[in-house]
Protein backbone atom coordinates (compact mmCIF):
# COMPACT_ATOMS: atom_id res chain seq x y z
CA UNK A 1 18.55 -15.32 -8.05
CA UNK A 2 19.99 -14.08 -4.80
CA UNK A 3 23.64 -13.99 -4.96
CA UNK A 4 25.81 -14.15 -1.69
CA UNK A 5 29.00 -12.99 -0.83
CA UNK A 6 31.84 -15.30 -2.29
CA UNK A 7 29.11 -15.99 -4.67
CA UNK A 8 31.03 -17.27 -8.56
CA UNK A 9 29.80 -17.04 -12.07
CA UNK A 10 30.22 -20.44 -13.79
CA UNK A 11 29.54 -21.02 -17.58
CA UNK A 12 29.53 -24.22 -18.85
CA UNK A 13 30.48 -24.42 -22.47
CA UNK A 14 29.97 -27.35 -24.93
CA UNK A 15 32.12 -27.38 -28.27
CA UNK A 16 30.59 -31.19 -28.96
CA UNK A 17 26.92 -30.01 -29.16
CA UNK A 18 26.46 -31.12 -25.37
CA UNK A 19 28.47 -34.47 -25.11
CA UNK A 20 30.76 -33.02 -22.42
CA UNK A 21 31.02 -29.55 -21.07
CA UNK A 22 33.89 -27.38 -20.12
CA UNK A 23 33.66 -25.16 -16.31
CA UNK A 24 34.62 -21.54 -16.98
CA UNK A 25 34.79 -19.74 -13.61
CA UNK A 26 34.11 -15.71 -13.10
CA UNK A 27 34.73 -14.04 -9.74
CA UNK A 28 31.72 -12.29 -10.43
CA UNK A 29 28.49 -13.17 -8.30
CA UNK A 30 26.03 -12.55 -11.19
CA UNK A 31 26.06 -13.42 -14.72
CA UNK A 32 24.30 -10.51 -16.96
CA UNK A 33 24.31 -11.48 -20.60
CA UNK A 34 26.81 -12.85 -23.43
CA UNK A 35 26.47 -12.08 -27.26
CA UNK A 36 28.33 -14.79 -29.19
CA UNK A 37 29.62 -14.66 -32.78
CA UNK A 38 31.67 -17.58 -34.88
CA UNK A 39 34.84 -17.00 -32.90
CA UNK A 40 34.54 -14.38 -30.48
CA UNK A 41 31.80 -13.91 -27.22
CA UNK A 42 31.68 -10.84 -25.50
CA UNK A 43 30.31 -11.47 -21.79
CA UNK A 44 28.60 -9.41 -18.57
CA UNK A 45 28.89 -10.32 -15.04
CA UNK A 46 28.34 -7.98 -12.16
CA UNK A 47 29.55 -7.65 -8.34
CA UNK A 48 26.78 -6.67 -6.04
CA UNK A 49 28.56 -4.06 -3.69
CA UNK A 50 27.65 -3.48 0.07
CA UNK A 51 25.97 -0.55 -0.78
CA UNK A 52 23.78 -2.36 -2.97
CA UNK A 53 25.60 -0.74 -6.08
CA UNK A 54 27.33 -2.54 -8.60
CA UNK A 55 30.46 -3.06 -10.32
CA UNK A 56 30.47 -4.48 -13.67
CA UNK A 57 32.65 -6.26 -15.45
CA UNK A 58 32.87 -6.98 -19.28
CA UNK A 59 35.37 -9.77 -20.81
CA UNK A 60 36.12 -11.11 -24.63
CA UNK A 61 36.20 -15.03 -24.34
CA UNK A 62 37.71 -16.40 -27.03
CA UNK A 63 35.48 -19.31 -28.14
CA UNK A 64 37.94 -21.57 -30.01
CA UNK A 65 40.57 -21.88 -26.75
CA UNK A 66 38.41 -20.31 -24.08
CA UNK A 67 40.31 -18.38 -22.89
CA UNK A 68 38.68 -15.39 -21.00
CA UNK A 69 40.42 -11.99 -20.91
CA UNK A 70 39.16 -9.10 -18.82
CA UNK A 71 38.09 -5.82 -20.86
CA UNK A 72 36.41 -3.35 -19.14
CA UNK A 73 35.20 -2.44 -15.28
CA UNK A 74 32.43 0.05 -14.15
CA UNK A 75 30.21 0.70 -11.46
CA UNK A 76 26.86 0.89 -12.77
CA UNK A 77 26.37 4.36 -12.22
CA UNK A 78 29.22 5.17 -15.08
CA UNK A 79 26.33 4.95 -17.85
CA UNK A 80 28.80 2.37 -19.77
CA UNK A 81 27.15 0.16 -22.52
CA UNK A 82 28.22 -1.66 -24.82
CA UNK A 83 25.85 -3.17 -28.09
CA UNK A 84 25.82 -4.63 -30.81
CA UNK A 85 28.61 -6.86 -30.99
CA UNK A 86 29.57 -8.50 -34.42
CA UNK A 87 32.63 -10.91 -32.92
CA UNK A 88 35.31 -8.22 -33.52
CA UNK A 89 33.57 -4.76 -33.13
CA UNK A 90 31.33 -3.56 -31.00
CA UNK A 91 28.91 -0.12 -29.86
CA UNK A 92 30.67 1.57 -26.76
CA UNK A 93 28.75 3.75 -25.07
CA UNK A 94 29.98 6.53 -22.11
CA UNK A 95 27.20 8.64 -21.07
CA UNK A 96 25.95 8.67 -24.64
CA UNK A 97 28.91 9.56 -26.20
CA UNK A 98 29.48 6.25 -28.93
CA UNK A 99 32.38 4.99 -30.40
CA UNK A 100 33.09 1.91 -32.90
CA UNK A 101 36.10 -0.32 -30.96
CA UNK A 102 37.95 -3.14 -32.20
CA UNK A 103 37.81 -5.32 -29.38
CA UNK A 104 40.48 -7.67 -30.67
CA UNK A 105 43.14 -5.26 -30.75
CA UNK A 106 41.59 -1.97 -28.61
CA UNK A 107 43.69 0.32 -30.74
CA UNK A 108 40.88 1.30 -33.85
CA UNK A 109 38.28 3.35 -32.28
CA UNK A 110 35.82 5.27 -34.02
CA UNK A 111 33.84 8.02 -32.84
CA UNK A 112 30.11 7.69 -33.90
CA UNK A 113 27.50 10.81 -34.69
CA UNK A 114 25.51 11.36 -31.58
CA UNK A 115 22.15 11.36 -33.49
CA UNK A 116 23.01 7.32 -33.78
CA UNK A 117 22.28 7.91 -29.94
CA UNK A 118 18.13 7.15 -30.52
CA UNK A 119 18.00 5.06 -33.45
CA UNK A 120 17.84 1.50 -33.33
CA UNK A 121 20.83 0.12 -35.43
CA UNK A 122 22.34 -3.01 -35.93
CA UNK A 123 26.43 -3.36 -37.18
CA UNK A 124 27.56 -5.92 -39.82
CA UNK A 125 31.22 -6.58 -41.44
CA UNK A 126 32.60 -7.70 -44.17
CA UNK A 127 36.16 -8.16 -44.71
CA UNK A 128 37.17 -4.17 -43.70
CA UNK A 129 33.96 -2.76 -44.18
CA UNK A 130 31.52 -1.89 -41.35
CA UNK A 131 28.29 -0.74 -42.19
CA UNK A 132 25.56 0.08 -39.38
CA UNK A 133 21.81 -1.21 -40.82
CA UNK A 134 18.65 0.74 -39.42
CA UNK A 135 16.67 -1.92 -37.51
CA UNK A 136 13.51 -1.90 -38.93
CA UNK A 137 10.08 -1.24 -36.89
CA UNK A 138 7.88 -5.01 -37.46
């Protein structure tokens, strides 16, 4: 998809299993992923920049009133990830260095060993307790 200057993200969201659809707008030209839980979607959209770098931009959207709040922006060269997302946590990533962050409330963050740095991994709650699963190879 080639994206033009002025170019908008739009996601269309259904909460009636496609019976009508509500228009959420981004200012973001390109839409790069979302990872959706029960109540919570964490979503990627990038800006391509003139000199064909690119800023990115990460937001929670609450999926319950859809509302659509801002988290995080990067150019791409800032080696920024962010994984596994479980609806309230998620992986955070800065040039390798992890941490465990509460997106809901941004003030519980958790630094991770740096050996988790290789290993595939997946992150699963219940009620306070957060355990990280080794994804397994089939």
């Amino acid at each position: 998809m080639d994206s033009q200057i002025g170019d908008q993200t739009v996601i269309l969201i259904s909460k009636d299993r496609g019976k009508s659809y509500q228009e959420l707008t981004l200012p973001e030209q390109e839409m790069r992923w979302i990872d959706t839980s029960n109540d919570y979607s964490l979503v990627e959209a990038q800006n391509r920049l003139p000199d064909n770098s690119k800023k990115i931009s990460q937001y929670l959207l609450d999926n319950n009133n859809l509302k659509l709040v801002k988290i995080d922006e990067y150019t791409s060269d800032a080696k920024i990830n962010y994984e596994n997302f479980n609806g309230k946590y998620v992986i955070y990533s800065n040039r390798g260095n992890l941490k465990l962050i509460n997106l809901l409330n941004r003030e519980e963050e958790y630094p991770l060993p740096d050996d988790l740095n290789n290993q595939p991994f997946y992150l699963t709650s219940q009620d306070n307790i957060l355990t990280l699963h080794k994804k397994s190879d089939h």
